[in-house]
C-alpha atoms as a PDB file:
ATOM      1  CA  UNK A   1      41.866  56.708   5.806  1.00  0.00           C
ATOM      2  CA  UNK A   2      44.537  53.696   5.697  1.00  0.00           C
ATOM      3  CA  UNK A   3      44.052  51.138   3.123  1.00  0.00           C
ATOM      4  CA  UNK A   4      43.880  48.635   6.149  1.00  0.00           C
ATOM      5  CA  UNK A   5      40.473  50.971   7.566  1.00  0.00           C
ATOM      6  CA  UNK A   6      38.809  51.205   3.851  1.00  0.00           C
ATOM      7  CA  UNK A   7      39.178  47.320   3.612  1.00  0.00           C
ATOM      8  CA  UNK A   8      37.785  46.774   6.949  1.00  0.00           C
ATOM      9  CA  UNK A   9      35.398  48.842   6.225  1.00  0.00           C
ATOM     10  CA  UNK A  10      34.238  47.446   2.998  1.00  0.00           C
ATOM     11  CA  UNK A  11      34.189  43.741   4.837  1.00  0.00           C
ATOM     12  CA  UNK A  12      31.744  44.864   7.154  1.00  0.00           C
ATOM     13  CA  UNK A  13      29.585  46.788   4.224  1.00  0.00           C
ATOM     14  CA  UNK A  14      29.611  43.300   2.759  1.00  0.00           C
ATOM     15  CA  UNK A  15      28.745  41.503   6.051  1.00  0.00           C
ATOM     16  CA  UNK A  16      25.914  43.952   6.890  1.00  0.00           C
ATOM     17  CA  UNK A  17      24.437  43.399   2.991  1.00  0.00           C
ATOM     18  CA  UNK A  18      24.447  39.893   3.301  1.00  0.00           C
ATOM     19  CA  UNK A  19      22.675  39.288   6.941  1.00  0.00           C
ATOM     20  CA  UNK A  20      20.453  41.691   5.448  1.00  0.00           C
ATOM     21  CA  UNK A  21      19.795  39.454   2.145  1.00  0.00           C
ATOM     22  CA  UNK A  22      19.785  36.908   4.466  1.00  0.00           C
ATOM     23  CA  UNK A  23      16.360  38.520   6.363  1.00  0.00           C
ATOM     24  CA  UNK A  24      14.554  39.612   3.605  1.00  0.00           C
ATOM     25  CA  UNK A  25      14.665  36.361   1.805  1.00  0.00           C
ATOM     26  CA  UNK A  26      13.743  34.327   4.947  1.00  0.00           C
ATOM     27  CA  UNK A  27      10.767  36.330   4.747  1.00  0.00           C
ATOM     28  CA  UNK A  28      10.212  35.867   1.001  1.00  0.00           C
ATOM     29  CA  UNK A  29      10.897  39.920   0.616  1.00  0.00           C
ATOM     30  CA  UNK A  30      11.791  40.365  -3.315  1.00  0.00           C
ATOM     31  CA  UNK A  31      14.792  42.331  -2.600  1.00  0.00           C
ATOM     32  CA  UNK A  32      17.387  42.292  -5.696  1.00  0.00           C
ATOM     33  CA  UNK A  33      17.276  44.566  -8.852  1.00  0.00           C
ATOM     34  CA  UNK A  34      16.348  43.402 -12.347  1.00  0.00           C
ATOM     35  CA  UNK A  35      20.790  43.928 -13.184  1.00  0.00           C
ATOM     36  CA  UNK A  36      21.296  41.381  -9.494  1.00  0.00           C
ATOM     37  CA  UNK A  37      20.373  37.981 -11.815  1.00  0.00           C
ATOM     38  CA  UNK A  38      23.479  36.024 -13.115  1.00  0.00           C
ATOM     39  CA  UNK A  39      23.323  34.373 -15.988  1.00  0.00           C
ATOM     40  CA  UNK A  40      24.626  33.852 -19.724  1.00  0.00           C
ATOM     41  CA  UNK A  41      25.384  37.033 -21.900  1.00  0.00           C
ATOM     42  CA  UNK A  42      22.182  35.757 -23.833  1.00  0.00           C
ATOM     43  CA  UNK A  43      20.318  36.932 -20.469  1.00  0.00           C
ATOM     44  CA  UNK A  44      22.141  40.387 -20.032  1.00  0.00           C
ATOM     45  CA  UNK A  45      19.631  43.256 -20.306  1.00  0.00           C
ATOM     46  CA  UNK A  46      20.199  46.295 -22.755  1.00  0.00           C
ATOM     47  CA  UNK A  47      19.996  49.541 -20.946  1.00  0.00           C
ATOM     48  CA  UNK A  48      17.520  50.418 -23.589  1.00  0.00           C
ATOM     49  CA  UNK A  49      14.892  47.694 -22.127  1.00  0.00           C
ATOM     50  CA  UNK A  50      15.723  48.604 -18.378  1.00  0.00           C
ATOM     51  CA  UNK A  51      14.111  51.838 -19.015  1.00  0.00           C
ATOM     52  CA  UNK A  52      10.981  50.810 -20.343  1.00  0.00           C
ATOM     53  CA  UNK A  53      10.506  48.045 -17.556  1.00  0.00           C
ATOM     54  CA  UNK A  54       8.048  48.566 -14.410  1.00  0.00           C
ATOM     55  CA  UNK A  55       9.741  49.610 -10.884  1.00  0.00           C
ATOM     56  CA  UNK A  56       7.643  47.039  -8.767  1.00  0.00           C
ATOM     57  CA  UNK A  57       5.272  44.104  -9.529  1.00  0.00           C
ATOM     58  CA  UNK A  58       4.198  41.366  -7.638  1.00  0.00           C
ATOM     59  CA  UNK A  59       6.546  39.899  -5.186  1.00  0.00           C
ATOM     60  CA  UNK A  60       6.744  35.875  -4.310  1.00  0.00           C
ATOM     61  CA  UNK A  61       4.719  33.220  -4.002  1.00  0.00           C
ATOM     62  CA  UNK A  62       3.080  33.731  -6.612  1.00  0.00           C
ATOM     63  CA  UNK A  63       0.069  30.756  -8.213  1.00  0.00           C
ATOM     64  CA  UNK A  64      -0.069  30.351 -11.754  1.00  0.00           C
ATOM     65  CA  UNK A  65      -1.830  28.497 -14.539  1.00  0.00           C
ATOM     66  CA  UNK A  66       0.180  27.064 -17.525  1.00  0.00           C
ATOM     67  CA  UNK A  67       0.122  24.807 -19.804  1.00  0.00           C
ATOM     68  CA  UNK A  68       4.120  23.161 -20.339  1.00  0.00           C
ATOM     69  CA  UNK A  69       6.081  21.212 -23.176  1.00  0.00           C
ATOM     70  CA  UNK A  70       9.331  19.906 -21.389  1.00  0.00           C
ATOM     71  CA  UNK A  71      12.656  17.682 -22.678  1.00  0.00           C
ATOM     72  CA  UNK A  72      15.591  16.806 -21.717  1.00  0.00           C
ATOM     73  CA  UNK A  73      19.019  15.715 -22.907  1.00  0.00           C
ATOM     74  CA  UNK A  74      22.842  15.491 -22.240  1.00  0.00           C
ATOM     75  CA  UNK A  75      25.121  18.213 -22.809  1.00  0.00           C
ATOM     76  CA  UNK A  76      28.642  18.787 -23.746  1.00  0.00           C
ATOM     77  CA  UNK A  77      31.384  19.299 -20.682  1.00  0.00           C
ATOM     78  CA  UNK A  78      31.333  23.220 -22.123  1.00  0.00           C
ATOM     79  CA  UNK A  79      28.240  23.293 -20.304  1.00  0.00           C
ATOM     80  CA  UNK A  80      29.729  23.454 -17.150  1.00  0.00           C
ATOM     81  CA  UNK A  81      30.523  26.770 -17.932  1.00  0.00           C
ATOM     82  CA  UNK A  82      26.720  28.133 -17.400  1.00  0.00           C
ATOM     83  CA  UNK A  83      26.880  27.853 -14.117  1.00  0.00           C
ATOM     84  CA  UNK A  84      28.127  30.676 -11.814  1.00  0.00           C
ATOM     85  CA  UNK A  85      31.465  29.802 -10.001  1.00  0.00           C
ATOM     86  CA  UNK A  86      29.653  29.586  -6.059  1.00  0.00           C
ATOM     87  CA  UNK A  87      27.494  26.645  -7.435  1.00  0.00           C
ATOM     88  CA  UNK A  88      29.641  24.918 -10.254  1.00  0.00           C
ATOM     89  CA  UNK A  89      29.304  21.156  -9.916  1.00  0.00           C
ATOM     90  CA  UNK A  90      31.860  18.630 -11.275  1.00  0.00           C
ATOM     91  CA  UNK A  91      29.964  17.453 -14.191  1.00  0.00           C
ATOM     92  CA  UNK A  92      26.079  17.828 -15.525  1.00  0.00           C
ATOM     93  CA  UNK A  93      23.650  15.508 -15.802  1.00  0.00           C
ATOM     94  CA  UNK A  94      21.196  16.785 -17.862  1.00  0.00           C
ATOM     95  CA  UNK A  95      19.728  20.204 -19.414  1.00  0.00           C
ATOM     96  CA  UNK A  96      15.800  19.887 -18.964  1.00  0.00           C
ATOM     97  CA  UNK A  97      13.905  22.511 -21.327  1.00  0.00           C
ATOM     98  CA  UNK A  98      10.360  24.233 -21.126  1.00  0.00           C
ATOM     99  CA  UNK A  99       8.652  25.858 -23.095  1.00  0.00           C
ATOM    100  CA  UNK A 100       5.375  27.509 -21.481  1.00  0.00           C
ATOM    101  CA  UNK A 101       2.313  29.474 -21.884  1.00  0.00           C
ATOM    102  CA  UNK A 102       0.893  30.898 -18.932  1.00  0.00           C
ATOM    103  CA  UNK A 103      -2.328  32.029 -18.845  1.00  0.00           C
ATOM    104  CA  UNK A 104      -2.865  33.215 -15.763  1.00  0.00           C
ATOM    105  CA  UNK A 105      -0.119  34.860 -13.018  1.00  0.00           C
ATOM    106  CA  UNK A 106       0.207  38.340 -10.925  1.00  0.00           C
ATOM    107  CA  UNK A 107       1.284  39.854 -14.069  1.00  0.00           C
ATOM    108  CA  UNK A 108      -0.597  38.675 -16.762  1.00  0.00           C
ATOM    109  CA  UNK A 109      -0.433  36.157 -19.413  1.00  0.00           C
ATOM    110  CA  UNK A 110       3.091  35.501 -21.233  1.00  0.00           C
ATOM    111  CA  UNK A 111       5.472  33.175 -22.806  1.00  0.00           C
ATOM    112  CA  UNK A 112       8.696  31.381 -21.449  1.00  0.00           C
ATOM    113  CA  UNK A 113      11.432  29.362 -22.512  1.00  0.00           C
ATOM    114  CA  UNK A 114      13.436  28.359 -20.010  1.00  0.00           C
ATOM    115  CA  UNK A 115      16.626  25.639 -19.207  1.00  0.00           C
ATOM    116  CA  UNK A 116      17.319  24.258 -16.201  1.00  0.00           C
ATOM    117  CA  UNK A 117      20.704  22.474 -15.913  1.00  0.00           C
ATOM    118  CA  UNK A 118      20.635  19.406 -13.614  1.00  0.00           C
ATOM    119  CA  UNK A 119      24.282  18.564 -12.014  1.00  0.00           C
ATOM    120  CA  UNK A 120      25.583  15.466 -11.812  1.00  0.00           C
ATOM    121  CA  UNK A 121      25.294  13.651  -8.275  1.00  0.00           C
ATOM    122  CA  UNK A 122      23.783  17.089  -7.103  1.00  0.00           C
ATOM    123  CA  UNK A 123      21.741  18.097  -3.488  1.00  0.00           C
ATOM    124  CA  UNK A 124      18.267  17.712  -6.101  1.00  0.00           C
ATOM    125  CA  UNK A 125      18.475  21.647  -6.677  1.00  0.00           C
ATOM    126  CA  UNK A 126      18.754  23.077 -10.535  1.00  0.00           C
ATOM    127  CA  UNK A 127      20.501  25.726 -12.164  1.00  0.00           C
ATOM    128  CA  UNK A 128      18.525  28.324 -14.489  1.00  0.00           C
ATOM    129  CA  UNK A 129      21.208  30.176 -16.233  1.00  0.00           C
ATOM    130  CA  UNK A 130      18.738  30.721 -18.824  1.00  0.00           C
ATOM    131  CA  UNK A 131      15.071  32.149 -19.441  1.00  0.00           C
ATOM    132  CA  UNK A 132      13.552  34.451 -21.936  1.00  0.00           C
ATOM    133  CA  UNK A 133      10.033  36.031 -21.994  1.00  0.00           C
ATOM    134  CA  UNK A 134       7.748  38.260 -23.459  1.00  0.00           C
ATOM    135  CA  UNK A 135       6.512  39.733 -20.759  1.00  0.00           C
ATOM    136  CA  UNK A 136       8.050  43.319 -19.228  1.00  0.00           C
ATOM    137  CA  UNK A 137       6.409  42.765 -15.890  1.00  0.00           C
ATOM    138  CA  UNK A 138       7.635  39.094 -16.167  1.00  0.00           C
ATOM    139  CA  UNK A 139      11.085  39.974 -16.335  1.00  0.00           C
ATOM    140  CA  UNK A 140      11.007  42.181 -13.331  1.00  0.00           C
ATOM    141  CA  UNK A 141       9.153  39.595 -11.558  1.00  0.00           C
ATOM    142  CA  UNK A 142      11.415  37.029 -12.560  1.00  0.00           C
ATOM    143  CA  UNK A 143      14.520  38.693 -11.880  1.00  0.00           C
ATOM    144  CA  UNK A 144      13.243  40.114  -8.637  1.00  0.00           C
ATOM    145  CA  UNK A 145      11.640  37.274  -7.062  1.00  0.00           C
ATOM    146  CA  UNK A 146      13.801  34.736  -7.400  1.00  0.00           C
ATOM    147  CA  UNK A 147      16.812  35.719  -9.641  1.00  0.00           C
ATOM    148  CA  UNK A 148      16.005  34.729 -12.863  1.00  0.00           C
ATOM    149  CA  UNK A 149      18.116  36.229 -15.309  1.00  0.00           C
ATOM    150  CA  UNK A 150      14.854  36.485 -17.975  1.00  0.00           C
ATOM    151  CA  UNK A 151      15.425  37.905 -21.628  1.00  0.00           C
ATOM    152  CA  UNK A 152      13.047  39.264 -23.844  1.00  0.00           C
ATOM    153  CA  UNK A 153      11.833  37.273 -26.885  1.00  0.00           C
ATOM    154  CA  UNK A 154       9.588  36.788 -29.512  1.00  0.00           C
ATOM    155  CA  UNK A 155       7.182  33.801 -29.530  1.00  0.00           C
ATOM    156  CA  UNK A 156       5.294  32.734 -32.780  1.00  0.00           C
ATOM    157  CA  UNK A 157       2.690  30.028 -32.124  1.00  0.00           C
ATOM    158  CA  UNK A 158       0.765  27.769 -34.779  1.00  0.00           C
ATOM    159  CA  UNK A 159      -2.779  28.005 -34.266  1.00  0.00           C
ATOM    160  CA  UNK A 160      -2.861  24.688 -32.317  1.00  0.00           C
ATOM    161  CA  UNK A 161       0.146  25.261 -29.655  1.00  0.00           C
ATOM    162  CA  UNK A 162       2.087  22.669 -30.992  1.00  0.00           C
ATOM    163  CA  UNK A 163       4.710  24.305 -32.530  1.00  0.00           C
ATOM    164  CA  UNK A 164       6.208  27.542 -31.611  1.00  0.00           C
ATOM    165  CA  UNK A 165       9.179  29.443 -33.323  1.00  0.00           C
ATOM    166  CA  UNK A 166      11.405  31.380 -30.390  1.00  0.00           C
ATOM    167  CA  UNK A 167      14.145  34.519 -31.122  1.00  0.00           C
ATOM    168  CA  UNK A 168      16.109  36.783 -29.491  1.00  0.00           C
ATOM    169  CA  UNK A 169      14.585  40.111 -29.096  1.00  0.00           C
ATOM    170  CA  UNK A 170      16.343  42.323 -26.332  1.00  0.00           C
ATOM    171  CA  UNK A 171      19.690  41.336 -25.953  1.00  0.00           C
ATOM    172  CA  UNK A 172      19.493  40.450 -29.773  1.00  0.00           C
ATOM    173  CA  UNK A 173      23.188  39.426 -29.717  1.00  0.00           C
ATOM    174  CA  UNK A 174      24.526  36.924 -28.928  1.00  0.00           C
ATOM    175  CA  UNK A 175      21.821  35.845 -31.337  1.00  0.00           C
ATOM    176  CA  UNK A 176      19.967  32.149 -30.723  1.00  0.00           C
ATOM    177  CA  UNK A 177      16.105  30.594 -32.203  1.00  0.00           C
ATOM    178  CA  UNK A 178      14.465  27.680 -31.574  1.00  0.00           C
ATOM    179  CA  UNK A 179      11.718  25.826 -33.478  1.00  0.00           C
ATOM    180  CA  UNK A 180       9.853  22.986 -31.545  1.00  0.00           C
ATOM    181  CA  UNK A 181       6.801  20.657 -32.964  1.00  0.00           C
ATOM    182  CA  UNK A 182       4.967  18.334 -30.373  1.00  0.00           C
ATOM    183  CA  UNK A 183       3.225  15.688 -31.030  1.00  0.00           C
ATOM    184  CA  UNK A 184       1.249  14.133 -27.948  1.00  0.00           C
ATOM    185  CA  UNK A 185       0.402  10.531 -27.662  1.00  0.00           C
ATOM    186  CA  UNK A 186      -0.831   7.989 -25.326  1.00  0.00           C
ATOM    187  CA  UNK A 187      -3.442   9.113 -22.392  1.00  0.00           C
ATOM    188  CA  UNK A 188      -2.951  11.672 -20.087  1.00  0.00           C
ATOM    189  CA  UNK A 189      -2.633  11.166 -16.364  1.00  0.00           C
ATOM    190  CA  UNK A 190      -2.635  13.138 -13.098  1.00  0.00           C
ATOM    191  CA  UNK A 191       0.915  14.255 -11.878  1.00  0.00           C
ATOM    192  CA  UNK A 192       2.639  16.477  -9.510  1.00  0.00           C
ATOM    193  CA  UNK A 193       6.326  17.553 -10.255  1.00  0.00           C
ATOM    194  CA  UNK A 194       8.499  19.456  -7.800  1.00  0.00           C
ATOM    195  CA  UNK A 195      10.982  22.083  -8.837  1.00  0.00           C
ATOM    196  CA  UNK A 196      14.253  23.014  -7.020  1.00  0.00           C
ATOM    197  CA  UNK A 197      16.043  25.760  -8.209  1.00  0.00           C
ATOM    198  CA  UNK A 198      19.474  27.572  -6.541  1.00  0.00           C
ATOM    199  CA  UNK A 199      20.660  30.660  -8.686  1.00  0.00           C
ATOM    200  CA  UNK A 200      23.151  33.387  -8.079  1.00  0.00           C
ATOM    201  CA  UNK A 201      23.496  37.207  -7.427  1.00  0.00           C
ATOM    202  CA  UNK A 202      26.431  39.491  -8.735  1.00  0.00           C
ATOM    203  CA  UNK A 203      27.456  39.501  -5.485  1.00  0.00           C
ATOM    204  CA  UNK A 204      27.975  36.005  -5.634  1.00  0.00           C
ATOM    205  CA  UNK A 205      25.269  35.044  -3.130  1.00  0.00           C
ATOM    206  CA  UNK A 206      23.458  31.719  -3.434  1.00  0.00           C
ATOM    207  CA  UNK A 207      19.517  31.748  -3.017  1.00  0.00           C
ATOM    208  CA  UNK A 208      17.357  28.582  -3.718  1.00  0.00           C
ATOM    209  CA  UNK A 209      13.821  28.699  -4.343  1.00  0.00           C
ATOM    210  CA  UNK A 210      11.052  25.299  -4.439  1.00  0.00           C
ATOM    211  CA  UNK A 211       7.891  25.048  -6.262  1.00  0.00           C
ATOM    212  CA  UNK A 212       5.144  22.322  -7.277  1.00  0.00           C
ATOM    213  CA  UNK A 213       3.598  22.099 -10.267  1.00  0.00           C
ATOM    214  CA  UNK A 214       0.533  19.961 -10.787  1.00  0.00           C
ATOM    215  CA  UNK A 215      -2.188  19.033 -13.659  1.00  0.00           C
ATOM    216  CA  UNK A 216      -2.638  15.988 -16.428  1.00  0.00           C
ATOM    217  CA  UNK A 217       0.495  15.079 -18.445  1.00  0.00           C
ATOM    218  CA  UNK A 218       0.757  13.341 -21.477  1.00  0.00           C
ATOM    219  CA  UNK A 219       3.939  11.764 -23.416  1.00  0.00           C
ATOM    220  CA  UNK A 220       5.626  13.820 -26.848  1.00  0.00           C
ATOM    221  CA  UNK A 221       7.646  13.171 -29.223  1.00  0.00           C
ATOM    222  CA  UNK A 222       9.190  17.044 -29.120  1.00  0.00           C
ATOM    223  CA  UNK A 223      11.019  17.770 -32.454  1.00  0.00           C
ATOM    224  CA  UNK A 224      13.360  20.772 -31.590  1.00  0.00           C
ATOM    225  CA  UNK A 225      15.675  22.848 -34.043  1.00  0.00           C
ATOM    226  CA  UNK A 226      17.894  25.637 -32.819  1.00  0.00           C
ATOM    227  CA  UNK A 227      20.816  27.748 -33.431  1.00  0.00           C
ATOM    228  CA  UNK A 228      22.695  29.831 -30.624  1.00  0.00           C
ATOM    229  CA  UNK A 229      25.932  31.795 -31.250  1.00  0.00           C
ATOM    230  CA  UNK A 230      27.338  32.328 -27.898  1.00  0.00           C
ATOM    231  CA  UNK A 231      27.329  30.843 -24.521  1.00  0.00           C
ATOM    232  CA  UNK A 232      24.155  29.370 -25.178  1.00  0.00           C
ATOM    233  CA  UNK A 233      25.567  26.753 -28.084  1.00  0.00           C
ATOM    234  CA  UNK A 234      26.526  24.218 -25.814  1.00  0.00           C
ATOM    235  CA  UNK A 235      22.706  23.879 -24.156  1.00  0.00           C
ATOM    236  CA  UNK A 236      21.019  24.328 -27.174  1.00  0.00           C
ATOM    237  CA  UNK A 237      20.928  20.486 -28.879  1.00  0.00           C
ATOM    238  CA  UNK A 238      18.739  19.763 -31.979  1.00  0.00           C
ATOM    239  CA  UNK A 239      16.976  16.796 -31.634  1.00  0.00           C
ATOM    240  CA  UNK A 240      13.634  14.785 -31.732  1.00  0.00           C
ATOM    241  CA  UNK A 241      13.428  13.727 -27.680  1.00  0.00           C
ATOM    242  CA  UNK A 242      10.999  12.018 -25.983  1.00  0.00           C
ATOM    243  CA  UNK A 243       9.039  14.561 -23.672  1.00  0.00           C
ATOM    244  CA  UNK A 244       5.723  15.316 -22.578  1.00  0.00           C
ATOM    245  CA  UNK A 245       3.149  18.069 -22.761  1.00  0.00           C
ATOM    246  CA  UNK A 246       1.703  18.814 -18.999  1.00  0.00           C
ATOM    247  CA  UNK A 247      -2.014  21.021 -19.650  1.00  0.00           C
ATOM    248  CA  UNK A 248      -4.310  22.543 -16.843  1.00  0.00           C
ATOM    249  CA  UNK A 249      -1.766  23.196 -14.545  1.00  0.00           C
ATOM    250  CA  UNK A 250      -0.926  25.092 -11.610  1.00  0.00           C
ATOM    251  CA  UNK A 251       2.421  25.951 -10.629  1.00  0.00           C
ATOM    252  CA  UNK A 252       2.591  27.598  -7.104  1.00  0.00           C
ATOM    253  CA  UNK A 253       6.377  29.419  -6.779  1.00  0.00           C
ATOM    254  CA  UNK A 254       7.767  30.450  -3.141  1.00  0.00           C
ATOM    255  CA  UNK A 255      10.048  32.776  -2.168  1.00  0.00           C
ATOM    256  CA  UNK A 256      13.792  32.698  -2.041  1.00  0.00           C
ATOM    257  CA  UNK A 257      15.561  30.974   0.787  1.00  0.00           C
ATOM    258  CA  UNK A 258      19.171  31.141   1.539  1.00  0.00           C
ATOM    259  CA  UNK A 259      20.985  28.249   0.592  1.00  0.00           C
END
């Protein structure tokens, strides 16, 4: 077979692949492999872990109940870097963090820390390049579903919730921890906050995914402290930030869409 033939016929492999994608994430199918998420190096699964994760759990939408810390700040121009090259915007706006204890989803209870980057003069829609859990089945739903390109970590809580100490587990290098304190204030009120997400596959195709999540927030003063010492430096910013602490919510997650 002539080069000219094999190339042909890997463009219409490629085609074919994509309308494919295309179809099964119209119709919410979770259709990508737990290696298919792009993200930072802090996100990239040892083989180790692969093996010990579950083959199939709950596909999208899925309903959940949480209860959320969130802040935000700006980040260094390095941060640009996070995002994969199909979606890279011209500058960020912000990096918005959460930190969340679910108590009830498809796959059980579990922990999350998660960053979504927030581009500057954007379409609205986010960036995760950036989530780690604690949770096997919440990797492979995470990855699956939507592709999130979830880590595994270790979550140590004080006995109130308010502060929480996060490390790498699996990769454990690069290496990165964070230590956040909250301290709630003021009364809490009723709220409703939307989530747009777009993230990336190896194959470099772009999905987006929406969500609402609803229940009583209240304002924080969020104390964080963290160390990273790869990709993830640039996102990670120490800091005391004003934030909030959302409790009794529900967070309903669709399927992925093509962009």
């Amino acid at each position: 077979m002539s080069d000219a033939h094999k190339l042909r016929n890997a463009a219409f492999a490629a085609r074919q692949k994509r309308e494919a994608e295309d179809a099964a994430a119209a119709s919410g199918a979770a259709t990508y492999g737990v290696a298919e998420a792009v993200g930072l190096p802090e996100s990239q699964l040892p083989v180790e872990l692969v093996r010990l994760l579950p083959e199939k759990v709950a596909g999208a939408p899925w309903r959940t109940q949480c209860r959320v810390v969130t802040w935000m700040h700006p980040v260094a121009p390095a941060a640009l870097d996070a995002f994969p090259a199909p979606i890279r915007p011209a500058g960020i706006a912000l990096a918005a963090w959460a930190l969340v204890r679910y108590e009830h989803t498809p796959v059980g209870p579990y922990d999350e820390l998660a960053v979504t980057l927030l581009p500057e003069g954007g379409d609205g829609y986010g960036h995760i390049p950036f989530i780690a859990v604690d949770s096997y089945p919440s990797i492979v739903g995470g990855r699956a579903n939507w592709l999130l390109p979830k880590s595994l970590a270790r979550f140590v809580w004080s006995e109130d919730s308010l502060s929480a100490n996060v490390t790498a587990d699996a990769p454990a290098k690069p290496g990165w921890s964070l230590t956040i304190n909250v301290m709630p204030s003021g009364e809490p009120a009723a709220t409703a906050i939307p989530s747009n997400v777009k993230q990336v596959s190896t194959a470099g195709v772009v999905r987006r995914f929406t969500g609402t999540m609803g229940g009583s927030m209240q304002p924080a003063a969020v104390n964080v402290e963290g160390v990273a010492e790869g990709p993830l430096a640039p996102l990670l910013v120490s800091g005391r930030y004003d934030g909030s602490l959302l409790s009794g919510c529900t967070f309903d997650v669709g399927g992925l869409s093509p962009a």
